[in-house]
C-alpha atoms as a PDB file:
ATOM      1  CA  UNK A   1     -25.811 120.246 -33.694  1.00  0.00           C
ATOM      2  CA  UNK A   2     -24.494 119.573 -37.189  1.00  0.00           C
ATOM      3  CA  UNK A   3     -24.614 115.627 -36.492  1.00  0.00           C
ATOM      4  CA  UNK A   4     -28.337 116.609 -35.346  1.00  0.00           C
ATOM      5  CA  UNK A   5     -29.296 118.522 -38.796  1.00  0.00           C
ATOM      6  CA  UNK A   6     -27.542 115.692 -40.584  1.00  0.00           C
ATOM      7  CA  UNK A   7     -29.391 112.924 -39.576  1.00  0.00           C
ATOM      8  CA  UNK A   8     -32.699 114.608 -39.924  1.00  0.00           C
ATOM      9  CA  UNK A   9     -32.324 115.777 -43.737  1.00  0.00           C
ATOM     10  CA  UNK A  10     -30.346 112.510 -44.960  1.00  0.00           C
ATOM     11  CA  UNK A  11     -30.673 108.992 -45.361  1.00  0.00           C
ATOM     12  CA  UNK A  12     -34.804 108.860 -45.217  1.00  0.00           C
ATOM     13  CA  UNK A  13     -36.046 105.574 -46.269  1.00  0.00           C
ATOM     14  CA  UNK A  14     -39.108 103.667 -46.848  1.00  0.00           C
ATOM     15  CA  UNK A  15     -39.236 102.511 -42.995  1.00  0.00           C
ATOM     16  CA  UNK A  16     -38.321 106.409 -42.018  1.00  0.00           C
ATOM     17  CA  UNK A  17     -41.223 107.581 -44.285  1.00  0.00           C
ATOM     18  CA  UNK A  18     -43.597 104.671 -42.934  1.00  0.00           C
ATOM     19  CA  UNK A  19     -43.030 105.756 -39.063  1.00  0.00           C
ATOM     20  CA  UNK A  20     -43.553 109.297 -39.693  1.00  0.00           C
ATOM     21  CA  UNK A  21     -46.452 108.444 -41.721  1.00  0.00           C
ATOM     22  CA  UNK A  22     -47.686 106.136 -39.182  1.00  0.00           C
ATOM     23  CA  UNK A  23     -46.908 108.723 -36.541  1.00  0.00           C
ATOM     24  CA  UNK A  24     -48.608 111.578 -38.076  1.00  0.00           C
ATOM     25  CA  UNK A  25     -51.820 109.662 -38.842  1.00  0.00           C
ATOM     26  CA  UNK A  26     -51.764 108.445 -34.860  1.00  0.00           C
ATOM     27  CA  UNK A  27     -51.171 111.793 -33.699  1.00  0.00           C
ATOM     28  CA  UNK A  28     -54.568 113.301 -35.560  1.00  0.00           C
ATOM     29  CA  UNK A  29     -56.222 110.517 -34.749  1.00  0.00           C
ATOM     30  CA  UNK A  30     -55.254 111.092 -31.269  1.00  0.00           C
ATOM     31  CA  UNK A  31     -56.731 114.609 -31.060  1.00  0.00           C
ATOM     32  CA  UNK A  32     -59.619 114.100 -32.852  1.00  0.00           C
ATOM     33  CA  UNK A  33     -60.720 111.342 -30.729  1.00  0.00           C
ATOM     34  CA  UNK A  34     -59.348 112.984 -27.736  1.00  0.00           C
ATOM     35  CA  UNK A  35     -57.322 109.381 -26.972  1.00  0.00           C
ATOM     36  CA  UNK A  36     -54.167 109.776 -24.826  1.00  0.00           C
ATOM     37  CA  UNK A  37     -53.025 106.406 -26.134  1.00  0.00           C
ATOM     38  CA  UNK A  38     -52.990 107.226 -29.717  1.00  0.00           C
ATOM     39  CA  UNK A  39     -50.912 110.100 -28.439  1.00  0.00           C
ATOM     40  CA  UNK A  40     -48.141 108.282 -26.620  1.00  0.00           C
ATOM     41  CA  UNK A  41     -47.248 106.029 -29.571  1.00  0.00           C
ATOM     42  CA  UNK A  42     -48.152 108.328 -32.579  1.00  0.00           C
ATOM     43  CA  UNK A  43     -44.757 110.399 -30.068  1.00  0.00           C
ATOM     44  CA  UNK A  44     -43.471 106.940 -30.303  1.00  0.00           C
ATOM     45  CA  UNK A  45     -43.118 106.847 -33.980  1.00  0.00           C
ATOM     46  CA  UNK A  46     -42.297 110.395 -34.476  1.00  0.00           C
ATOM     47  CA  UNK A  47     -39.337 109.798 -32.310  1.00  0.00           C
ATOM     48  CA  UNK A  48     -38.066 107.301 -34.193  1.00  0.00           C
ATOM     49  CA  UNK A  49     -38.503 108.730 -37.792  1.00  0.00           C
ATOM     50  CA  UNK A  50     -36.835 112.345 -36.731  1.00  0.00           C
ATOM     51  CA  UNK A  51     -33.779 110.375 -35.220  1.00  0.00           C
ATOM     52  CA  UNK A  52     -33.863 107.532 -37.550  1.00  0.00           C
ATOM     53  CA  UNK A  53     -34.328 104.652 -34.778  1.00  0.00           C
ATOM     54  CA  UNK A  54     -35.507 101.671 -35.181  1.00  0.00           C
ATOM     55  CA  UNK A  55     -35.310  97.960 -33.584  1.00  0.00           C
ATOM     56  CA  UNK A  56     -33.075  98.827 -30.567  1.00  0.00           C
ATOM     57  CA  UNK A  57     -31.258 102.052 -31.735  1.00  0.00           C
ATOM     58  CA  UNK A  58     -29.715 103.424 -34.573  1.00  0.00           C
ATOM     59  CA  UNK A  59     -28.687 100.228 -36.935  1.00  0.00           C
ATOM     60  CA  UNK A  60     -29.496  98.119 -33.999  1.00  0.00           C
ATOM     61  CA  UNK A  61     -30.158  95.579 -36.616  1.00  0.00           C
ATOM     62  CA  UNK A  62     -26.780  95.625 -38.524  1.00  0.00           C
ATOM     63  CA  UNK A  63     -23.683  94.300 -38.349  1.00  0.00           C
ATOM     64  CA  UNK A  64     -21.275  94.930 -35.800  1.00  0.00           C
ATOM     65  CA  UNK A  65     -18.879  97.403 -36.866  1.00  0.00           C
ATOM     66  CA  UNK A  66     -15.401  97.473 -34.877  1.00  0.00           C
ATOM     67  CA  UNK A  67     -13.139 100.880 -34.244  1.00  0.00           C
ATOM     68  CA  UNK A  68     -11.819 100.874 -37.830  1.00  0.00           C
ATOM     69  CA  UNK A  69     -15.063 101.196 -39.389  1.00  0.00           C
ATOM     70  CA  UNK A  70     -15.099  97.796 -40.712  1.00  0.00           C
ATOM     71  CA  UNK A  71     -17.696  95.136 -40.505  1.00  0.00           C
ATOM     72  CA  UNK A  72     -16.861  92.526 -37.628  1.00  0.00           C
ATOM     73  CA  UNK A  73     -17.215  88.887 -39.892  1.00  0.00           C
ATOM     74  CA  UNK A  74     -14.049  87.290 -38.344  1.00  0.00           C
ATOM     75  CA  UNK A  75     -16.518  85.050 -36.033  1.00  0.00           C
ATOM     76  CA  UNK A  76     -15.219  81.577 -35.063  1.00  0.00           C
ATOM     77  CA  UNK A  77     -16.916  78.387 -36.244  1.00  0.00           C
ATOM     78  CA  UNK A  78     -18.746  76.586 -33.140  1.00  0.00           C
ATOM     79  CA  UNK A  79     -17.545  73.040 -33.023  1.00  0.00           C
ATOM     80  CA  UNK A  80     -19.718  70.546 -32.160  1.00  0.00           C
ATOM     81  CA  UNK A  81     -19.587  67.197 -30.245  1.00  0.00           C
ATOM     82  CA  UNK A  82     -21.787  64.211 -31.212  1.00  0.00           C
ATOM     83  CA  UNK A  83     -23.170  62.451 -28.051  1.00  0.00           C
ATOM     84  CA  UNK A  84     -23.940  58.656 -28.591  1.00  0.00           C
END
């Protein structure tokens, strides 16, 4: 639960603030024009703001981070063949 409260009250950003802007606006929209679809994706957004989603899930678009906590940048270099 605490891991729960955390996320919700911390780290809000300007993507965080657009979705539940974005998700809010839908979800009036949604009732006052009766739409079911405005519904499902103004849930869609809401979703994503309270648990801080995005892309695929949380910092689905970052780095990889390994057990230690540290950023995975030991990648080997692709070699490459020329072909006459």
């Amino acid at each position: 639960m605490n891991t729960m409260k955390q996320r919700l009250f911390t780290n809000w950003h300007l993507m965080r603030i657009l979705r539940l802007g974005i998700g809010i606006w839908l979800l009036i929209a949604g009732i006052i024009m009766k739409d079911w679809a405005a519904g499902f994706f103004s849930v869609f957004f809401l979703y994503q703001a309270v648990t801080d989603t995005g892309c695929c899930s949380a910092s689905g678009c970052s780095p990889m981070v390994n057990k230690t906590g540290k950023k995975v940048t030991d990648v080997p270099e692709t070699e490459y063949e020329e072909i006459k």
